[in-house]
N, C-alpha and C. Protein backbone atom coordinates (compact mmCIF):
# COMPACT_ATOMS: atom_id res chain seq x y z
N UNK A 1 59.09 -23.42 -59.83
CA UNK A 1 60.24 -23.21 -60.67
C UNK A 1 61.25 -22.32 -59.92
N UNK A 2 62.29 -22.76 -60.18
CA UNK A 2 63.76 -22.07 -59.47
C UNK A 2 64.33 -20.62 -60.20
N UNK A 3 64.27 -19.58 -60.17
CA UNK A 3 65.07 -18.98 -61.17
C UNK A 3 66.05 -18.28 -60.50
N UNK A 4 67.54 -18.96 -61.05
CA UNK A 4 68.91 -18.67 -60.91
C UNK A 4 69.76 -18.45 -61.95
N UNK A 5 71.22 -17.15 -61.22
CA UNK A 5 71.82 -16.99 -62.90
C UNK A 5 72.83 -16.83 -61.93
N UNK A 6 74.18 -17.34 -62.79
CA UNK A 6 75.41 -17.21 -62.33
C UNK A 6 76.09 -16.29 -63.12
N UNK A 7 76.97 -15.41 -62.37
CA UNK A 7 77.22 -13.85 -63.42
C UNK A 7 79.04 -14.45 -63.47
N UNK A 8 79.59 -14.74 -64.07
CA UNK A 8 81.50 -14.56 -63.89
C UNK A 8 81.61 -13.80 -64.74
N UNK A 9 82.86 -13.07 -64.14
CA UNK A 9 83.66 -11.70 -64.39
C UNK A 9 84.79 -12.60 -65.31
N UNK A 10 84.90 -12.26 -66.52
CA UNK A 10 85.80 -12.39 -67.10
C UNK A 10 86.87 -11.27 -67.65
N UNK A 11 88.29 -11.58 -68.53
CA UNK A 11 89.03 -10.22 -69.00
C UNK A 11 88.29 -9.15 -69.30
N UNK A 12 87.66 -9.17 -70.76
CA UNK A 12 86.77 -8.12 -71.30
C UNK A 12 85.74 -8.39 -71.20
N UNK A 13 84.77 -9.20 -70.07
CA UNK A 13 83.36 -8.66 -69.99
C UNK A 13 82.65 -9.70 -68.87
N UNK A 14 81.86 -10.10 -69.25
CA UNK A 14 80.99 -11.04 -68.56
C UNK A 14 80.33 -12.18 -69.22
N UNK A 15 80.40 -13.56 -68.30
CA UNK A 15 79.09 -14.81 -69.00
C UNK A 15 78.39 -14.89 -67.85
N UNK A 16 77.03 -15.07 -68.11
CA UNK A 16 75.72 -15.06 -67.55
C UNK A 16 75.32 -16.87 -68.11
N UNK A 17 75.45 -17.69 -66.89
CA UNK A 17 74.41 -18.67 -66.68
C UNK A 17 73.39 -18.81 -66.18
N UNK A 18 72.63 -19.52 -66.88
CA UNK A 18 71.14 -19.88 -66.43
C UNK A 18 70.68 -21.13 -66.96
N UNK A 19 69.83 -21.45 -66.36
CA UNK A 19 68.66 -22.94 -67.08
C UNK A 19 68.29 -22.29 -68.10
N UNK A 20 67.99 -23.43 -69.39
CA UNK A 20 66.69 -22.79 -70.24
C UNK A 20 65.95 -23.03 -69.44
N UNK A 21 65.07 -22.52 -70.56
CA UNK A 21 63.20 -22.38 -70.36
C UNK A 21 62.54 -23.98 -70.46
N UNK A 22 63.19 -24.76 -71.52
CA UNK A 22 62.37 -25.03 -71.70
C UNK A 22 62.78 -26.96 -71.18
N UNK A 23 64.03 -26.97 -70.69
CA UNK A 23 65.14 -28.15 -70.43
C UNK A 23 65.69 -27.75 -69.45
N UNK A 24 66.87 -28.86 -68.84
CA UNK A 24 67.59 -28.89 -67.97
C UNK A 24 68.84 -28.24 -68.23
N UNK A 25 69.29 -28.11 -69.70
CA UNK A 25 70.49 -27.48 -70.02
C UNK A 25 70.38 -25.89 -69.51
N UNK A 26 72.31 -26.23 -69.37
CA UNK A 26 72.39 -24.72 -69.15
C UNK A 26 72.50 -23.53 -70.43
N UNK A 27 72.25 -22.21 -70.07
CA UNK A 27 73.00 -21.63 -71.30
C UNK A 27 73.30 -20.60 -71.13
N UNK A 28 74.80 -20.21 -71.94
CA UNK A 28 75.48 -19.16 -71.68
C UNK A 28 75.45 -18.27 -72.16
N UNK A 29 75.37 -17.01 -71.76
CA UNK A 29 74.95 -15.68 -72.70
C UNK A 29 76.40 -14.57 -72.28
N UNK A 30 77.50 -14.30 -73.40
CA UNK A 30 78.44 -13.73 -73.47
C UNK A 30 77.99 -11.85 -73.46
N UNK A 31 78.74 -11.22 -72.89
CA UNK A 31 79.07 -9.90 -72.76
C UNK A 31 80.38 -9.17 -73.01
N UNK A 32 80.63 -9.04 -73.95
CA UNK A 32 82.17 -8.74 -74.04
C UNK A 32 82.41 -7.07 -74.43
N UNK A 33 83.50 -6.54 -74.04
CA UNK A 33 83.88 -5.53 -74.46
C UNK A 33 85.41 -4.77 -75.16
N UNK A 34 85.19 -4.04 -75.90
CA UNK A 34 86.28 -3.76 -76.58
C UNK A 34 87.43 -2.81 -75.77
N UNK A 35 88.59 -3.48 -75.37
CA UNK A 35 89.22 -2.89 -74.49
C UNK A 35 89.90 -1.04 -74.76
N UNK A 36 89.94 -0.98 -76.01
CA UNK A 36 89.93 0.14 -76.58
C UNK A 36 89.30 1.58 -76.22
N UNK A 37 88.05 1.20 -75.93
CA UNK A 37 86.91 1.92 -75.45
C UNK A 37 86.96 1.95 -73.93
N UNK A 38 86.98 3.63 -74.06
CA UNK A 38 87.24 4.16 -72.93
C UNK A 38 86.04 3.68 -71.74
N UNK A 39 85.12 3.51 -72.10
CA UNK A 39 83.64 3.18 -71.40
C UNK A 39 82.88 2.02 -71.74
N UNK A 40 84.10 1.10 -72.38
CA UNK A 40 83.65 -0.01 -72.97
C UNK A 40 83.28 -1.17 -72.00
N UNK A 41 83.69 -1.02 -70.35
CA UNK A 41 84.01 -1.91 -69.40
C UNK A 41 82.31 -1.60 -69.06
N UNK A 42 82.00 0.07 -68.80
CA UNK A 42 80.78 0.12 -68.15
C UNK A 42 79.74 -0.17 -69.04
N UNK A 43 79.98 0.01 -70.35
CA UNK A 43 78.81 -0.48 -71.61
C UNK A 43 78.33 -1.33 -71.04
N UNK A 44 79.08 -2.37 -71.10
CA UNK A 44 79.27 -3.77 -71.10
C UNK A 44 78.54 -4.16 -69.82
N UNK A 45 78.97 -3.73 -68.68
CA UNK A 45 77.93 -4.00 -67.25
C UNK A 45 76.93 -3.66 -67.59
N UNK A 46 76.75 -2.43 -68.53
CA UNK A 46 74.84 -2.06 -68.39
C UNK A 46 74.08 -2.96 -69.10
N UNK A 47 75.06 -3.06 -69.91
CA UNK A 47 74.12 -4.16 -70.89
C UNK A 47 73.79 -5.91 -70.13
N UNK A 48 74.83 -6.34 -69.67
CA UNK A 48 75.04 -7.37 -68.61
C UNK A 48 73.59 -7.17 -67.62
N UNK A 49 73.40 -6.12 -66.93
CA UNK A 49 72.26 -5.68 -66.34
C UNK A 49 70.91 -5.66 -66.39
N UNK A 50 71.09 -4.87 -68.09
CA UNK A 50 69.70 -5.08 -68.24
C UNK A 50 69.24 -6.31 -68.90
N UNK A 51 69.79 -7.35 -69.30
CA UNK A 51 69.75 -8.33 -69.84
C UNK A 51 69.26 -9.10 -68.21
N UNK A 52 70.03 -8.92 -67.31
CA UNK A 52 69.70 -9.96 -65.85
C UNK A 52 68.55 -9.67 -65.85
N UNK A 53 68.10 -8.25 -65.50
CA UNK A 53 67.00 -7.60 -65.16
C UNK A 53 65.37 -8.18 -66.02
N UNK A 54 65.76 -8.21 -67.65
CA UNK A 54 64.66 -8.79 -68.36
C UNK A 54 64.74 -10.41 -67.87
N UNK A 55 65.78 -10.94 -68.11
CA UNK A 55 65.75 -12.49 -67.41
C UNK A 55 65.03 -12.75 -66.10
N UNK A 56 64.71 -11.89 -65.34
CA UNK A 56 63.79 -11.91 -64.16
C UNK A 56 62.35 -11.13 -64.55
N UNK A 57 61.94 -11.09 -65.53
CA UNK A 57 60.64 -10.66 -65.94
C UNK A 57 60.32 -9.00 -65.46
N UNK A 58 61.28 -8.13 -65.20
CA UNK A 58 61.30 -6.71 -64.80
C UNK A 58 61.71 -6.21 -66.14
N UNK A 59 60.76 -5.30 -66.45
CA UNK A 59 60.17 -4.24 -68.05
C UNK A 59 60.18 -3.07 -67.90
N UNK A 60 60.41 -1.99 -69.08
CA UNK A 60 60.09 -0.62 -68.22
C UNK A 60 59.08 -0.72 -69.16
N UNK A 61 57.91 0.49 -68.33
CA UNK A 61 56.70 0.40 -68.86
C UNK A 61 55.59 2.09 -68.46
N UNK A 62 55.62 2.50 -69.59
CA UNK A 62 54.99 4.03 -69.21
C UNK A 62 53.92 3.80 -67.83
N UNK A 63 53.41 2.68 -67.96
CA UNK A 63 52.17 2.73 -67.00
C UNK A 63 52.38 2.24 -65.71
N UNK A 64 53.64 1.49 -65.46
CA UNK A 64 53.94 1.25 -64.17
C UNK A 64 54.36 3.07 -63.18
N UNK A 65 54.18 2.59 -61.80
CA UNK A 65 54.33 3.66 -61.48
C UNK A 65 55.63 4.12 -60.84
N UNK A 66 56.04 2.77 -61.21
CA UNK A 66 57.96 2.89 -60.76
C UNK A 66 58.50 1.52 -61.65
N UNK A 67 59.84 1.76 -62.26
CA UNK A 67 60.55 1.11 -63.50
C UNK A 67 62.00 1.40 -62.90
N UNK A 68 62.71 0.14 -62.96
CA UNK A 68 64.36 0.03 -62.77
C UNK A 68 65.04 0.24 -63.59
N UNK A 69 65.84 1.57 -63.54
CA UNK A 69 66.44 2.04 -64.74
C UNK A 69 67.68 1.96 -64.54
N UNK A 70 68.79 0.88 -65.57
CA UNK A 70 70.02 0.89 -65.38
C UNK A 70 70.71 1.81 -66.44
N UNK A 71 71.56 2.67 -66.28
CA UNK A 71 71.84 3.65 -66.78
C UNK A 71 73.26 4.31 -66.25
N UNK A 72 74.27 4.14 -67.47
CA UNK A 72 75.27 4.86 -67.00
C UNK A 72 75.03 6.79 -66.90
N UNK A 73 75.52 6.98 -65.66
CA UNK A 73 75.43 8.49 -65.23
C UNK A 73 77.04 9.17 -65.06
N UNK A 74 76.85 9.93 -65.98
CA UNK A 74 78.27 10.91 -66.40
C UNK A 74 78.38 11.61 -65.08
N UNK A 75 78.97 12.10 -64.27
CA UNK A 75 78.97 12.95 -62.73
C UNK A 75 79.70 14.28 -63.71
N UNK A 76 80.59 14.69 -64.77
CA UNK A 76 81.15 15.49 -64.94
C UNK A 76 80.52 16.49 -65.40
């Protein structure tokens, strides 16, 4: 089995393609954000992220001994 996802950058956010699971169709999974919101652009990537991230079978998990944590980080 192949597993591929096509990410496009749209105005306010992102679409994520992929195969289903269970067919040949594709399907599109929307990310959008409210332009209003000051941090609404980076919401929106994290969430975009961790959504890729579960789509590739990567979990966080107390018992692993290392977990990919996407996470917006404030520097101020």
């Amino acid at each position: 089995m192949t597993w591929k996802i096509l990410i496009e950058k749209i105005e306010n956010g992102f679409i994520v393609r992929h195969p289903a699971e269970v067919s040949d169709d594709e399907v599109k999974t929307g990310f959008q954000y409210d332009e209003t919101d000051e941090f609404g652009e980076l919401k929106c990537m994290e969430q975009m992220l961790c959504f890729v991230k579960g789509h590739f079978g990567e979990h966080y998990s107390k018992h692993n001994k290392k977990n990919i944590i996407i996470e917006i980080e404030d520097t101020n």
